[in-house]
Protein backbone atom coordinates (compact mmCIF):
# COMPACT_ATOMS: atom_id res chain seq x y z
CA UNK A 1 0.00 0.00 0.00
CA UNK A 2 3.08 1.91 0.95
CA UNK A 3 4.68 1.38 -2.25
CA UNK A 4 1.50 2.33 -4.39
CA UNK A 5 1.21 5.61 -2.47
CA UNK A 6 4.96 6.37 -3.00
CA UNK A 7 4.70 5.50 -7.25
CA UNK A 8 1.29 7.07 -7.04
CA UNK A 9 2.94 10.30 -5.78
CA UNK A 10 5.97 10.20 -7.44
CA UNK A 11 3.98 9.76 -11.07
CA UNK A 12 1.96 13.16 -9.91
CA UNK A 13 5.25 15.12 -9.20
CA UNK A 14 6.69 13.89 -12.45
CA UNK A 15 3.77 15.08 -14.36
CA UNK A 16 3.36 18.02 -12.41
CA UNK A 17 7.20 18.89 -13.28
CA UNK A 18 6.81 18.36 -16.95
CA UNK A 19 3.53 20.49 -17.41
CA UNK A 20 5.62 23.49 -15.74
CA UNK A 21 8.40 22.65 -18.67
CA UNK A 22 6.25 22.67 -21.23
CA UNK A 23 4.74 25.88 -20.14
CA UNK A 24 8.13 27.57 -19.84
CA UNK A 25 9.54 26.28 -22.88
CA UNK A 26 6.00 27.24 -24.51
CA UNK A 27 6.32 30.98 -23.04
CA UNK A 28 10.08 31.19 -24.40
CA UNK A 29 9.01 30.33 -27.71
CA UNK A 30 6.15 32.89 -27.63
CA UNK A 31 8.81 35.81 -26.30
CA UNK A 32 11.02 34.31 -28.98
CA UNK A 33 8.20 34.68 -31.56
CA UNK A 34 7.65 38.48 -30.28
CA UNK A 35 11.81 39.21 -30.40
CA UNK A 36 12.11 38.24 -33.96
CA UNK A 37 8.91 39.95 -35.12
CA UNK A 38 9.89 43.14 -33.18
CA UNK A 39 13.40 43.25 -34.97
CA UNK A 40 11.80 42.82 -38.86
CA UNK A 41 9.81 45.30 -38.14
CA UNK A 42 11.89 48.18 -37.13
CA UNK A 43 13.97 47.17 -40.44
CA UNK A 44 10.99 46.95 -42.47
CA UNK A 45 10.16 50.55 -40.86
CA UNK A 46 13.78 52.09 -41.03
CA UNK A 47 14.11 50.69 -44.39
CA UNK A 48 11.07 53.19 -45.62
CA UNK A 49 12.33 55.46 -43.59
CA UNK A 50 15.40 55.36 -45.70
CA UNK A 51 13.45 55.23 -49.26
CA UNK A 52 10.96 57.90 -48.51
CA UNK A 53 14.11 60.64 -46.95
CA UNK A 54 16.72 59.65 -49.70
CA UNK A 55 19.81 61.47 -48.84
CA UNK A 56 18.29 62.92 -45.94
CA UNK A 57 18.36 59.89 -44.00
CA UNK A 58 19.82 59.47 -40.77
CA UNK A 59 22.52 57.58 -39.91
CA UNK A 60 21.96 54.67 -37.96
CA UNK A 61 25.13 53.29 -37.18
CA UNK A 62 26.72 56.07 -35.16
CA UNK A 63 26.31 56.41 -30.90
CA UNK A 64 25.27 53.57 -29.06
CA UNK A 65 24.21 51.09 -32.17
CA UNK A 66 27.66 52.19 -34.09
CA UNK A 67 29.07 48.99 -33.09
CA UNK A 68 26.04 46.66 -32.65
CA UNK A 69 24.26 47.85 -36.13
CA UNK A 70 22.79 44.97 -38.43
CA UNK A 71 23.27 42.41 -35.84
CA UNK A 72 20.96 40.19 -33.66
CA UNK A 73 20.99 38.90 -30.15
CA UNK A 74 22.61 35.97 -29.69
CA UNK A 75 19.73 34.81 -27.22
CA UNK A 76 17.46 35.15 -30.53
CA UNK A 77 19.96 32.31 -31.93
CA UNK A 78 19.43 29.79 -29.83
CA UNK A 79 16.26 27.14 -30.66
CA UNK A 80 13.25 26.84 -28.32
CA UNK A 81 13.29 22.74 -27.05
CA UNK A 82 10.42 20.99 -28.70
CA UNK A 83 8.34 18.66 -26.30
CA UNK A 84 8.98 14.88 -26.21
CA UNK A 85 5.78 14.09 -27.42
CA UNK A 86 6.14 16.28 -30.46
CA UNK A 87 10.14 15.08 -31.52
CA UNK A 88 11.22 13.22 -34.76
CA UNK A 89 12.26 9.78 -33.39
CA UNK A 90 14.26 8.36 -36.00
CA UNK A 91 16.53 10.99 -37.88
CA UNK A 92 17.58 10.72 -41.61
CA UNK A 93 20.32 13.28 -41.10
CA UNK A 94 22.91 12.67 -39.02
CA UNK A 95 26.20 14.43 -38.46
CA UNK A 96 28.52 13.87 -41.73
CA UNK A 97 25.38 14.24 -44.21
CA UNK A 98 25.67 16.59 -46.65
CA UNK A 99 22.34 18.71 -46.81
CA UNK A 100 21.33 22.18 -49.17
CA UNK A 101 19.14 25.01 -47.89
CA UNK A 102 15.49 25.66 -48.73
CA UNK A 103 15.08 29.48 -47.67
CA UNK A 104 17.10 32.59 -46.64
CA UNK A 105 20.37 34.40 -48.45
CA UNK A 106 21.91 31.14 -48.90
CA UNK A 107 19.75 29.09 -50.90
CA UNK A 108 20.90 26.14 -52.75
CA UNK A 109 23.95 25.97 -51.11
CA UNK A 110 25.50 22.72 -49.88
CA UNK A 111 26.90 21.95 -46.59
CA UNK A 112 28.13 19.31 -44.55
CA UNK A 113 26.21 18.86 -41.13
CA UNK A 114 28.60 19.71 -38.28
CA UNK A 115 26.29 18.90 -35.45
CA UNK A 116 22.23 17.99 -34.84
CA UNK A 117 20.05 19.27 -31.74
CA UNK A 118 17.60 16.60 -30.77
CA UNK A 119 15.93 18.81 -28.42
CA UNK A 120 15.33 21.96 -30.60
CA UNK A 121 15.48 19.86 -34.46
CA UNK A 122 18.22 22.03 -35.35
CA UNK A 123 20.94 21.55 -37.23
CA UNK A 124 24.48 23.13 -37.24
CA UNK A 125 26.42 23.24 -41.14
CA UNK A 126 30.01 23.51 -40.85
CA UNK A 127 31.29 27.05 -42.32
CA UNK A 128 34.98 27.01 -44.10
CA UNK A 129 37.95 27.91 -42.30
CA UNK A 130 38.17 31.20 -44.76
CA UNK A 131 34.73 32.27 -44.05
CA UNK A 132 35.24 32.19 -39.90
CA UNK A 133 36.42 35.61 -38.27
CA UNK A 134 39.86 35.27 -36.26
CA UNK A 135 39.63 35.54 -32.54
CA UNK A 136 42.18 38.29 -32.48
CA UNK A 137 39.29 40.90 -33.94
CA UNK A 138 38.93 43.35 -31.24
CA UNK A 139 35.03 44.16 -32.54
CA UNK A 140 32.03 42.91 -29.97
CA UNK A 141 30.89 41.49 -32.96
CA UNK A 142 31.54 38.29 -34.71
CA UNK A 143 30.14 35.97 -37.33
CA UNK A 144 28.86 32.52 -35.77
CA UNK A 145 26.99 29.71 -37.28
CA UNK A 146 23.06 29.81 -37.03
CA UNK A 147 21.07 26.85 -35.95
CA UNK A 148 18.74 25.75 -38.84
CA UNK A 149 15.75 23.41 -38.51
CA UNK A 150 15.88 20.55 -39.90
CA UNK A 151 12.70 21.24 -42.13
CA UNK A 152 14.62 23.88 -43.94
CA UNK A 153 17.32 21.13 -45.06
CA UNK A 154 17.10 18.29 -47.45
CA UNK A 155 19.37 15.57 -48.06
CA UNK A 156 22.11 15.73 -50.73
CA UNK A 157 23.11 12.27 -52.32
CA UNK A 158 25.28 11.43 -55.27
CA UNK A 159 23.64 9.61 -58.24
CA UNK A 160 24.90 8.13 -61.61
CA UNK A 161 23.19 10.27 -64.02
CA UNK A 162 20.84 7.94 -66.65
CA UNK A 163 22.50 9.35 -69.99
CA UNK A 164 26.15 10.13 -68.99
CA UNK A 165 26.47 8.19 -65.62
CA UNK A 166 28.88 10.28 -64.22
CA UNK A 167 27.63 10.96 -60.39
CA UNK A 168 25.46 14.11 -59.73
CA UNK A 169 24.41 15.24 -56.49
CA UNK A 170 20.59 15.24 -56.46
CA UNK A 171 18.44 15.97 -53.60
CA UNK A 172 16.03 13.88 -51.60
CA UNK A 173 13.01 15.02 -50.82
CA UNK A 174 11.45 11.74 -49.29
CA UNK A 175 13.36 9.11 -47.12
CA UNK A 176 12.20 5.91 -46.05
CA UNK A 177 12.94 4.00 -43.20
CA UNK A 178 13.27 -0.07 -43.63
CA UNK A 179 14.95 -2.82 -41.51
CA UNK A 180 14.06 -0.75 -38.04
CA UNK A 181 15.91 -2.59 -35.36
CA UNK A 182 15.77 -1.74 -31.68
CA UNK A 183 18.63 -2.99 -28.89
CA UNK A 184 16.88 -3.49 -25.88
CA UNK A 185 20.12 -3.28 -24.51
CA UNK A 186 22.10 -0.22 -25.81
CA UNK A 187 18.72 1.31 -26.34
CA UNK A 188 19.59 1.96 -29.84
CA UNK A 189 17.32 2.07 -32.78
CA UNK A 190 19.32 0.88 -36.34
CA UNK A 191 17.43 1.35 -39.73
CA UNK A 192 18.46 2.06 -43.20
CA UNK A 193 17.53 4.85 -45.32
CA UNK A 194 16.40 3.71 -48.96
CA UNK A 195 14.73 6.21 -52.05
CA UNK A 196 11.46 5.10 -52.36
CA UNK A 197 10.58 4.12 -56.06
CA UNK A 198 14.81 3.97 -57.07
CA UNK A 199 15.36 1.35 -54.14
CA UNK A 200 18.51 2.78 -53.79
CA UNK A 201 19.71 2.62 -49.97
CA UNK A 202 22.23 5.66 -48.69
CA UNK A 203 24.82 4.58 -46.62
CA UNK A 204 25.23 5.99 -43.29
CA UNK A 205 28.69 8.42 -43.24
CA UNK A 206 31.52 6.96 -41.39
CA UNK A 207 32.50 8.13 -37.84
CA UNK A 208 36.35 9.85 -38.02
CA UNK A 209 37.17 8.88 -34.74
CA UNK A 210 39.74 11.58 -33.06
CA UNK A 211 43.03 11.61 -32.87
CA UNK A 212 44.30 10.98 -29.79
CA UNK A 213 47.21 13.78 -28.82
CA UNK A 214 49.06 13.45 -25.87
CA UNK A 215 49.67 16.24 -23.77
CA UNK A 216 52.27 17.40 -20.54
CA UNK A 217 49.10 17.64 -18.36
CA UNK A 218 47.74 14.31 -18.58
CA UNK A 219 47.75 11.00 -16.78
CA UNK A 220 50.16 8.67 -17.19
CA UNK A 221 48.56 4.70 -18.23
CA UNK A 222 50.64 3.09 -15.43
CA UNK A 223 49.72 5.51 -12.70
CA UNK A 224 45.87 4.69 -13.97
CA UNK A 225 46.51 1.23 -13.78
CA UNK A 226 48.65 0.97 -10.27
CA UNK A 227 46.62 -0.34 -7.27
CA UNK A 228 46.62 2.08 -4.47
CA UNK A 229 43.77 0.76 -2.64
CA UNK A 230 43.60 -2.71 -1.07
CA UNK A 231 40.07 -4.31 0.47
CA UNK A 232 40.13 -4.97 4.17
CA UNK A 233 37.41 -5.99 7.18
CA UNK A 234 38.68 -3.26 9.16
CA UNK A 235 37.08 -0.40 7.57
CA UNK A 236 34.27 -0.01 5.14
CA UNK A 237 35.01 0.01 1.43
CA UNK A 238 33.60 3.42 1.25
CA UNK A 239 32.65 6.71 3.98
CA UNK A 240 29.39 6.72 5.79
CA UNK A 241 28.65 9.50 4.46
CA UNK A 242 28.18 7.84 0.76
CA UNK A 243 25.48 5.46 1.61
CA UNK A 244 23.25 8.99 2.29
CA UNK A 245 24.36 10.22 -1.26
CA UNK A 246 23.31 6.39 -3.34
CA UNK A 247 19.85 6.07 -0.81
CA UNK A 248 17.18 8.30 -0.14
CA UNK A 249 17.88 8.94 3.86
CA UNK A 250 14.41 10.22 4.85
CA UNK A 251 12.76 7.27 2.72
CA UNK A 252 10.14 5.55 4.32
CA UNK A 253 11.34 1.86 3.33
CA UNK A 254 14.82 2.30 4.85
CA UNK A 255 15.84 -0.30 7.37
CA UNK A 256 19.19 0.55 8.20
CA UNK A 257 19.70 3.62 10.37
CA UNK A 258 22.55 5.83 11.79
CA UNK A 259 23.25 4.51 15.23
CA UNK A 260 22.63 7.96 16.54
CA UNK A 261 19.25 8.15 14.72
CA UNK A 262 18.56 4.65 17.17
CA UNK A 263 19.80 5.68 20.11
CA UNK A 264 17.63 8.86 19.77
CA UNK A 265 14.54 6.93 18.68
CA UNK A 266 15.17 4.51 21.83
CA UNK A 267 15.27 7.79 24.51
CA UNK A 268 11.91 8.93 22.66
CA UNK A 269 10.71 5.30 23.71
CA UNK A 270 11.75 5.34 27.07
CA UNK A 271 10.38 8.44 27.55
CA UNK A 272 6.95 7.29 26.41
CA UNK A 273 7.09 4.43 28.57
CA UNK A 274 8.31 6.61 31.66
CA UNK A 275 4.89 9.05 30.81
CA UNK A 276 2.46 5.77 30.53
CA UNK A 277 3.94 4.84 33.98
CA UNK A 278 3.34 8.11 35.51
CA UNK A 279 -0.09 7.93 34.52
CA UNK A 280 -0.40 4.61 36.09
CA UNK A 281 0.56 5.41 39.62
CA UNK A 282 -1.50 8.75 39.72
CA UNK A 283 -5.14 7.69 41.34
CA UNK A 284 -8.00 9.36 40.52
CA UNK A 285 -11.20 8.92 42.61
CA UNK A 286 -12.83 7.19 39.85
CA UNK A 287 -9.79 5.10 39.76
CA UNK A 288 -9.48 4.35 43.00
CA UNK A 289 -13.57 2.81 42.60
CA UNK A 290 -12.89 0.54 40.21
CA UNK A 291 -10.01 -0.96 41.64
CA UNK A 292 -12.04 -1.32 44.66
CA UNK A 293 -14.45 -2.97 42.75
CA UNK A 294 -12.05 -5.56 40.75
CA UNK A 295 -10.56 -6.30 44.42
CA UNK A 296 -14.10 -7.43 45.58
CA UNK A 297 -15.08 -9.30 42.50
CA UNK A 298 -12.00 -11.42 42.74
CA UNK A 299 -12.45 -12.03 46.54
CA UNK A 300 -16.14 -12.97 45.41
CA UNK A 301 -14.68 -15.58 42.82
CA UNK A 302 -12.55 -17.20 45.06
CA UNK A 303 -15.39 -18.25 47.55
CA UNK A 304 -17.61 -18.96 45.01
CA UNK A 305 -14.95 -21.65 43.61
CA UNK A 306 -15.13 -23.40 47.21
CA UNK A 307 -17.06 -26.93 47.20
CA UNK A 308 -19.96 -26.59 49.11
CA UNK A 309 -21.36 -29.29 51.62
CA UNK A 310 -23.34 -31.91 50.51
CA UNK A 311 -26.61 -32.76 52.27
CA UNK A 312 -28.54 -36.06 52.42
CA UNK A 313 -31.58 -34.64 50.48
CA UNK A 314 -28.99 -33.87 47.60
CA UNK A 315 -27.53 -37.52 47.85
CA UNK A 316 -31.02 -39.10 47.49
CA UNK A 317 -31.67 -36.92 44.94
CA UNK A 318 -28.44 -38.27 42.91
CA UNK A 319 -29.18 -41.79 43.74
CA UNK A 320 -32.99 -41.40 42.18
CA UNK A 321 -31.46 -40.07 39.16
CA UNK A 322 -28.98 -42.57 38.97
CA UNK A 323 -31.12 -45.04 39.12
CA UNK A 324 -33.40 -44.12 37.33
CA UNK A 325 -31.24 -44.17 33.97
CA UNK A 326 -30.08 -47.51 35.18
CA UNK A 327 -33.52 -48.77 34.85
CA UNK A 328 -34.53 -47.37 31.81
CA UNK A 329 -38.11 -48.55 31.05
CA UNK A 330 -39.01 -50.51 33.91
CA UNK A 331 -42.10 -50.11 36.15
CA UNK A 332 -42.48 -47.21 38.62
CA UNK A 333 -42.38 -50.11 41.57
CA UNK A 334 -38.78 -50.89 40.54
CA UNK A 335 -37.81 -47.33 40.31
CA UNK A 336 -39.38 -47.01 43.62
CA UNK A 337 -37.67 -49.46 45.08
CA UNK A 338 -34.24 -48.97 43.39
CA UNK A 339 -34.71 -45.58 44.54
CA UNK A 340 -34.55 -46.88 48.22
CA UNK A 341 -31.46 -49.09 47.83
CA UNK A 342 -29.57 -46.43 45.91
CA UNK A 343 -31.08 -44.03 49.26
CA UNK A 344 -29.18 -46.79 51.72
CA UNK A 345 -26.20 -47.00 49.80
CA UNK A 346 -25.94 -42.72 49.39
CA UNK A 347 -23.60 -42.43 51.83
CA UNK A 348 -20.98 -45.15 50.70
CA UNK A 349 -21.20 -43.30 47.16
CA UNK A 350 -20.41 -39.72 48.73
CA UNK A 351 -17.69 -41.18 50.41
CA UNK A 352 -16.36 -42.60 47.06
CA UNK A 353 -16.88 -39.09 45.92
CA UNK A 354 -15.06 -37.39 47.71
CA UNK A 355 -17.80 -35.69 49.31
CA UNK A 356 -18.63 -34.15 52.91
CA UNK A 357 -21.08 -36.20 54.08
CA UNK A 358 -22.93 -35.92 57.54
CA UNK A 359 -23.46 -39.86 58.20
CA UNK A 360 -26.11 -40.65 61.23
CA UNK A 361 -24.68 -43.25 63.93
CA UNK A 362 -27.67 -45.39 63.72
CA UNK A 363 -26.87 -45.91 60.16
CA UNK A 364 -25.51 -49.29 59.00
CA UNK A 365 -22.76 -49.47 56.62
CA UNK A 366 -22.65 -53.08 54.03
CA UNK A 367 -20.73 -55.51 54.20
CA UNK A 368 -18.30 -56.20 51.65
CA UNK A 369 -17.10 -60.00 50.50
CA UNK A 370 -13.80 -60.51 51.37
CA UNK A 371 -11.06 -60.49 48.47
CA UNK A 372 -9.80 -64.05 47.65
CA UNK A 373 -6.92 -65.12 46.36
CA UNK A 374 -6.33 -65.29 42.62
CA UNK A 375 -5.61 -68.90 41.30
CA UNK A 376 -2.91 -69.92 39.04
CA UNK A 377 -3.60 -70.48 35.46
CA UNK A 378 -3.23 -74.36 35.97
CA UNK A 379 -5.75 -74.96 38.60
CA UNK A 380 -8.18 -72.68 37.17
CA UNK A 381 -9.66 -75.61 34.71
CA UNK A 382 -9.71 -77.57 38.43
């Protein structure tokens, strides 16, 4: 019950958290939105301004905006994230692709994608080294790559033209994804991209892996691989502290506890025991009653637990009932008179009872036969 309330809780905090995210990321695209439309039009307005005044125009870039004119804020440049719900799972452009651009100043130009944004569908093209500003330019200002989303891109692929069948890049407008294969343990997805209609299948581009450059600063291989530490019973592999950092340490499920967290709950006990002990020994009036009463009731249950003495009325009446189950379904003269033996021979069965019994003097006790000796088993057929 415990655990439901915990997971039950847990799932309402989770959801809780990603409504707020979406509602931030949703207001940052909306003040985003606002920026950008602000900015085209006080170009669109200066630019009339500029038609309708001719040479009478004012300069723009001089004061404050001298050194800031005809840029934009690099807050404008960065994507708004795109909800989880709403993302492209399975990409067709990866980092290596070549790709052209649909829209803006450079249209129909090729690039090679440098980098992709999950998050935002953005992606970065890699600009030539001769087109990049040097650091050493003292101006606030500098040229830097722009983010573009990936629905502004298309993939650029190299085809063997039909008549000459020399390759020309051509670009694809539709990709489709075949062979979709999921690792349930890397938790990657692997596909392949084929042209629908040409059944042609585009390789994925090949990973440059790094070069790996040594430098004065870094860790030698056989200090990494020395032992420094050696396992012992003497001390824990790890500080206390640690276990506090891997566990939740107010969780409700924890079983293991600090021993100053025990000692402290064991005072709290004792102390609750000490205050249900006080309260004990203070009597009340009303207290004081009832334990006057319990005292009487068990003095009352002890005599009443006492065998009481048994009178010759209550014998005959025992030795009539006896009898009479004895005899069953015989006359009432035969109950009658059983019910006088079994009256004679009363006190003999009170004695055997165990019974105080007040027996007159006049009475007469029977006589019992004598006990004879038992004969051995060869003269018993004598």
């Amino acid at each position: 019950m415990a655990k439901r309330q915990a997971a039950r809780r847990a799932l309402l905090r989770t959801q809780k958290e990603e409504a707020d995210t979406a509602r931030t990321k949703t207001m940052e695209k909306i003040q985003s939105a606002k920026e950008e439309s602000r900015v085209i039009k006080e170009a669109r307005r200066n630019r009339r301004e500029d038609w309708d005044l001719g040479p009478l125009a004012p300069g723009r870039d001089v004061g404050e905006n001298k050194q800031y004119y005809g840029t934009v804020n690099q807050n404008t440049l960065r994507g708004v994230e795109i909800p989880k719900k709403k993302r492209t799972e399975l990409w067709t452009i990866v980092e290596g692709d070549r790709v052209v651009l649909l829209t803006g100043r450079d249209k129909g130009k090729i690039g090679e994608v440098e980098s992709v944004n999950k998050e935002t569908e953005e992606v970065e093209i890699a600009i030539p080294e001769w087109m990049r500003g040097k650091d050493s330019n003292p101006s606030p200002t500098r040229s830097v790559e722009r983010p573009i989303p990936l629905a502004l891109v298309r993939l650029v692929y190299a085809l063997p033209d039909p008549k000459t069948s020399i390759p020309r890049d051509f670009i694809v407008e539709n990709i489709e994804r075949r062979n979709v294969f999921r690792d349930k343990y890397t938790k990657e997805t692997v596909f392949d991209r084929v042209i629908p209609g040409l059944e042609v299948s585009i390789p994925w581009p090949t990973k440059v892996k790094p070069d790996d450059v040594d430098h004065p600063s870094d860790t030698l291989r056989i200090t990494v691989e020395e032992q420094t530490w050696t396992p012992t019973l003497l001390r824990p592999p790890m500080p206390p502290s640690v276990i506090d950092e891997l566990r939740n340490k107010y969780s409700a499920f924890r079983d293991r506890h600090d021993e100053e967290y025990i000692a402290k709950k064991m005072a709290e006990d004792e102390e609750a025991k000490a205050a249900k002990q006080t309260a004990k020994m203070m009597r009340t009036p009303l207290k004081e009653l009832h334990a006057k009463r319990r005292e009487e009731f068990r003095k009352g249950s002890a005599e009443g637990a006492r065998p009481k003495k048994i009178t010759q009325d209550m014998l005959a009446r025992i030795g009539e009932v006896i009898v009479a189950k004895r005899m069953g379904g015989l006359s009432g003269v035969a109950a009658t008179a059983g019910a006088e033996a079994a009256e004679k021979n009363t006190p003999e069965l009170a004695q055997r009872s165990g019974a105080e019994v007040e027996v007159p003097e006049t009475s007469e006790m029977p006589r019992t036969a004598e006990p004879q000796e038992a004969l051995p088993p060869s003269k018993r057929g004598e």
